[in-house]
C-alpha atoms as a PDB file:
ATOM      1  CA  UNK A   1      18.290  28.612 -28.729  1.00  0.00           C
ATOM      2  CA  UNK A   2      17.363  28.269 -32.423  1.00  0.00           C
ATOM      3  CA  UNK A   3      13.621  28.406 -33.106  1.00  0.00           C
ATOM      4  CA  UNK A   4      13.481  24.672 -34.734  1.00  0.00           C
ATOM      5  CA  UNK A   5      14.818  23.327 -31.520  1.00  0.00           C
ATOM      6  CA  UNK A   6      12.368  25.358 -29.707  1.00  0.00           C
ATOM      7  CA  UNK A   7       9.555  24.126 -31.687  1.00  0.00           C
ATOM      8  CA  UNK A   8      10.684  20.756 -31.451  1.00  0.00           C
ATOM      9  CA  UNK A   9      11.163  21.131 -27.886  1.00  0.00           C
ATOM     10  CA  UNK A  10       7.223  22.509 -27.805  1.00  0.00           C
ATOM     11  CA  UNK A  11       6.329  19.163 -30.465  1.00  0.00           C
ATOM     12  CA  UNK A  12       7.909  17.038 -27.428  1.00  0.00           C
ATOM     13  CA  UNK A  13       6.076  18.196 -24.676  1.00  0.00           C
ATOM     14  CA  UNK A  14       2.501  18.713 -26.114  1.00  0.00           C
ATOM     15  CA  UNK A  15       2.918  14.378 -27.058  1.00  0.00           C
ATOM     16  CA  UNK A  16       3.915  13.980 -23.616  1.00  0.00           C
ATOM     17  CA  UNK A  17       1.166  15.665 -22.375  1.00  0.00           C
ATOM     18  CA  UNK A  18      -1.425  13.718 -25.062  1.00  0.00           C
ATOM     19  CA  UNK A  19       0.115  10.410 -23.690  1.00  0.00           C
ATOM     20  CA  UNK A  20      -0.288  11.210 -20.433  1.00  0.00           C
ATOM     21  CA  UNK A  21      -4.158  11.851 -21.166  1.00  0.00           C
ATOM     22  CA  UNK A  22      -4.050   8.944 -22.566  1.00  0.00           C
ATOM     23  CA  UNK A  23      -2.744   6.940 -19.663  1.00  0.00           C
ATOM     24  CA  UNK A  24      -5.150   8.624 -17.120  1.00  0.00           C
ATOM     25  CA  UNK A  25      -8.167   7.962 -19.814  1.00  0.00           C
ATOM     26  CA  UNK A  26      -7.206   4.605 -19.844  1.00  0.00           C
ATOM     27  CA  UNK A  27      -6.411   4.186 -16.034  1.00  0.00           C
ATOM     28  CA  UNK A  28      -9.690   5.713 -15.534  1.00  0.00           C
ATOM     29  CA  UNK A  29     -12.107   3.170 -17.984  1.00  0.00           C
ATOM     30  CA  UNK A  30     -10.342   0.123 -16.235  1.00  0.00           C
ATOM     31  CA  UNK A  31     -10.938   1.492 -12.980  1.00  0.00           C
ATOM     32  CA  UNK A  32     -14.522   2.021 -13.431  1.00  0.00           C
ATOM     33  CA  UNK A  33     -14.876  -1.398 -15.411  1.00  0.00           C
ATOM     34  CA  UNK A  34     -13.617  -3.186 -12.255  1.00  0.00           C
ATOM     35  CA  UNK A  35     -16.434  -4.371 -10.352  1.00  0.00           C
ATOM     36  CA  UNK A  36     -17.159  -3.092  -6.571  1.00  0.00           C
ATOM     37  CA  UNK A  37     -15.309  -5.119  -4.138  1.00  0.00           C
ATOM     38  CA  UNK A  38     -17.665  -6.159  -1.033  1.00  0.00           C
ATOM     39  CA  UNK A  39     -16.320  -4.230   1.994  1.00  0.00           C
ATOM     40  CA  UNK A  40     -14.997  -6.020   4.949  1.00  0.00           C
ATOM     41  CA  UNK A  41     -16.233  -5.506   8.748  1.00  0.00           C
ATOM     42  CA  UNK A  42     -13.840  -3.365  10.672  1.00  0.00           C
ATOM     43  CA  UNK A  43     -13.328  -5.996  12.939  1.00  0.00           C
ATOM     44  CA  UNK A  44     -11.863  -8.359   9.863  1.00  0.00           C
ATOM     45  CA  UNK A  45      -9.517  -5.134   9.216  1.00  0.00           C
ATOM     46  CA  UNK A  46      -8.657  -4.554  12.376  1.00  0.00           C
ATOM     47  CA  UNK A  47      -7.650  -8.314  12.920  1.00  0.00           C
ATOM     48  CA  UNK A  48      -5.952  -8.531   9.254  1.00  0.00           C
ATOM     49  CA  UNK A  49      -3.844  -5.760  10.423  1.00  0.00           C
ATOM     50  CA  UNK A  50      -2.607  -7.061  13.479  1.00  0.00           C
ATOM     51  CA  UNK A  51      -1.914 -10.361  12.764  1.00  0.00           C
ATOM     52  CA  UNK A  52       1.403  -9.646  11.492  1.00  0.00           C
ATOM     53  CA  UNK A  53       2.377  -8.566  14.970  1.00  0.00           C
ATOM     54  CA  UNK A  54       1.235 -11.431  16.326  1.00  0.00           C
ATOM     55  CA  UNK A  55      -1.964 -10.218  17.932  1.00  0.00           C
ATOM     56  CA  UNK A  56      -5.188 -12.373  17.807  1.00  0.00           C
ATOM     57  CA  UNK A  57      -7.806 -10.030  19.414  1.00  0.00           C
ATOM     58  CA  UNK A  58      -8.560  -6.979  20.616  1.00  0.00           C
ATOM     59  CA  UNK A  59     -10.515  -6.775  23.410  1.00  0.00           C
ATOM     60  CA  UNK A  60     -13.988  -5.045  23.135  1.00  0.00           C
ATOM     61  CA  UNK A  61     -14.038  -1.711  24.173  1.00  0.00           C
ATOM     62  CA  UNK A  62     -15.648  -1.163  28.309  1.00  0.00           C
ATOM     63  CA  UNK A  63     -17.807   1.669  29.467  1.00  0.00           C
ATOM     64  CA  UNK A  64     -16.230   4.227  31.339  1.00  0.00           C
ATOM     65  CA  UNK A  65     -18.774   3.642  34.142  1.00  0.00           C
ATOM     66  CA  UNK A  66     -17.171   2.180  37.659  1.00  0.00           C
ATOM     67  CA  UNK A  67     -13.400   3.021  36.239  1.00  0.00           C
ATOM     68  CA  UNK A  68     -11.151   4.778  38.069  1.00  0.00           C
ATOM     69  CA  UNK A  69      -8.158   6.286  36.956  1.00  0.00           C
ATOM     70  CA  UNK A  70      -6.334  10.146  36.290  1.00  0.00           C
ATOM     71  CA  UNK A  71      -9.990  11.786  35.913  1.00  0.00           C
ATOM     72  CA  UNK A  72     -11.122  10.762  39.715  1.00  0.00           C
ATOM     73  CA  UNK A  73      -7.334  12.037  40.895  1.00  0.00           C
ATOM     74  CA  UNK A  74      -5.903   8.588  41.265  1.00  0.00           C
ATOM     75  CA  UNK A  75      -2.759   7.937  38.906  1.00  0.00           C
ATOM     76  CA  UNK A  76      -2.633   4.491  36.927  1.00  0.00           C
ATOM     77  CA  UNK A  77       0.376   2.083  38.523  1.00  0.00           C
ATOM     78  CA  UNK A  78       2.153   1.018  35.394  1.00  0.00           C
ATOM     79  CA  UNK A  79       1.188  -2.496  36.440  1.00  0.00           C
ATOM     80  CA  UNK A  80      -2.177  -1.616  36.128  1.00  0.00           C
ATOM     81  CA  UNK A  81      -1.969  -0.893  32.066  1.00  0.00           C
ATOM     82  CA  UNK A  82      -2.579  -3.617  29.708  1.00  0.00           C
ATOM     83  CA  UNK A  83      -1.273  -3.745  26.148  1.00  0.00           C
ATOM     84  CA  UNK A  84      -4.494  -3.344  23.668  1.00  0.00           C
ATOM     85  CA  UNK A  85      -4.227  -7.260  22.489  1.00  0.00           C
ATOM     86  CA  UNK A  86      -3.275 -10.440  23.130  1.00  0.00           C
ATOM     87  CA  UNK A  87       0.184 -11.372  21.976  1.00  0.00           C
ATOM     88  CA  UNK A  88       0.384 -15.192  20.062  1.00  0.00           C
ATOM     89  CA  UNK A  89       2.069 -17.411  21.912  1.00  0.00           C
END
């Protein structure tokens, strides 16, 4: 390759590189100029993400205390199993 082309070729890349700096400088100022969102409550989240299935609450978790189940040798009927919402009807 002829030299000129090469050191256009090296011209090229070191302005893509400065614009790129650029960009992230930039990206970085309006990010920080941004103020703080408040955070949500899981629970909010949690419900925001499962509306779109059509799922209005979760049920709370329960204590493990009094269940019984595949830890005392008994095998869950797969009547027995409930879904981990309820579905919108």
């Amino acid at each position: 390759m002829h030299p000129y082309l090469m050191q256009v070729l090296a011209t090229d890349r070191i302005e893509g590189w400065q614009q790129q700096a650029e960009r992230s400088r930039w990206i970085k100022e309006a990010r920080s100029a941004r103020p703080a969102k408040p955070t949500r409550p899981a629970r909010e989240l949690v419900a925001a993400a499962l509306a779109p299935l059509g799922i209005r609450r979760v049920q709370p978790a329960q204590s493990t205390a009094g269940r019984t189940g595949p830890a005392d040798g008994q095998r869950a009927a797969a009547g027995e199993r409930r879904s981990a919402g309820t579905p919108v009807a």
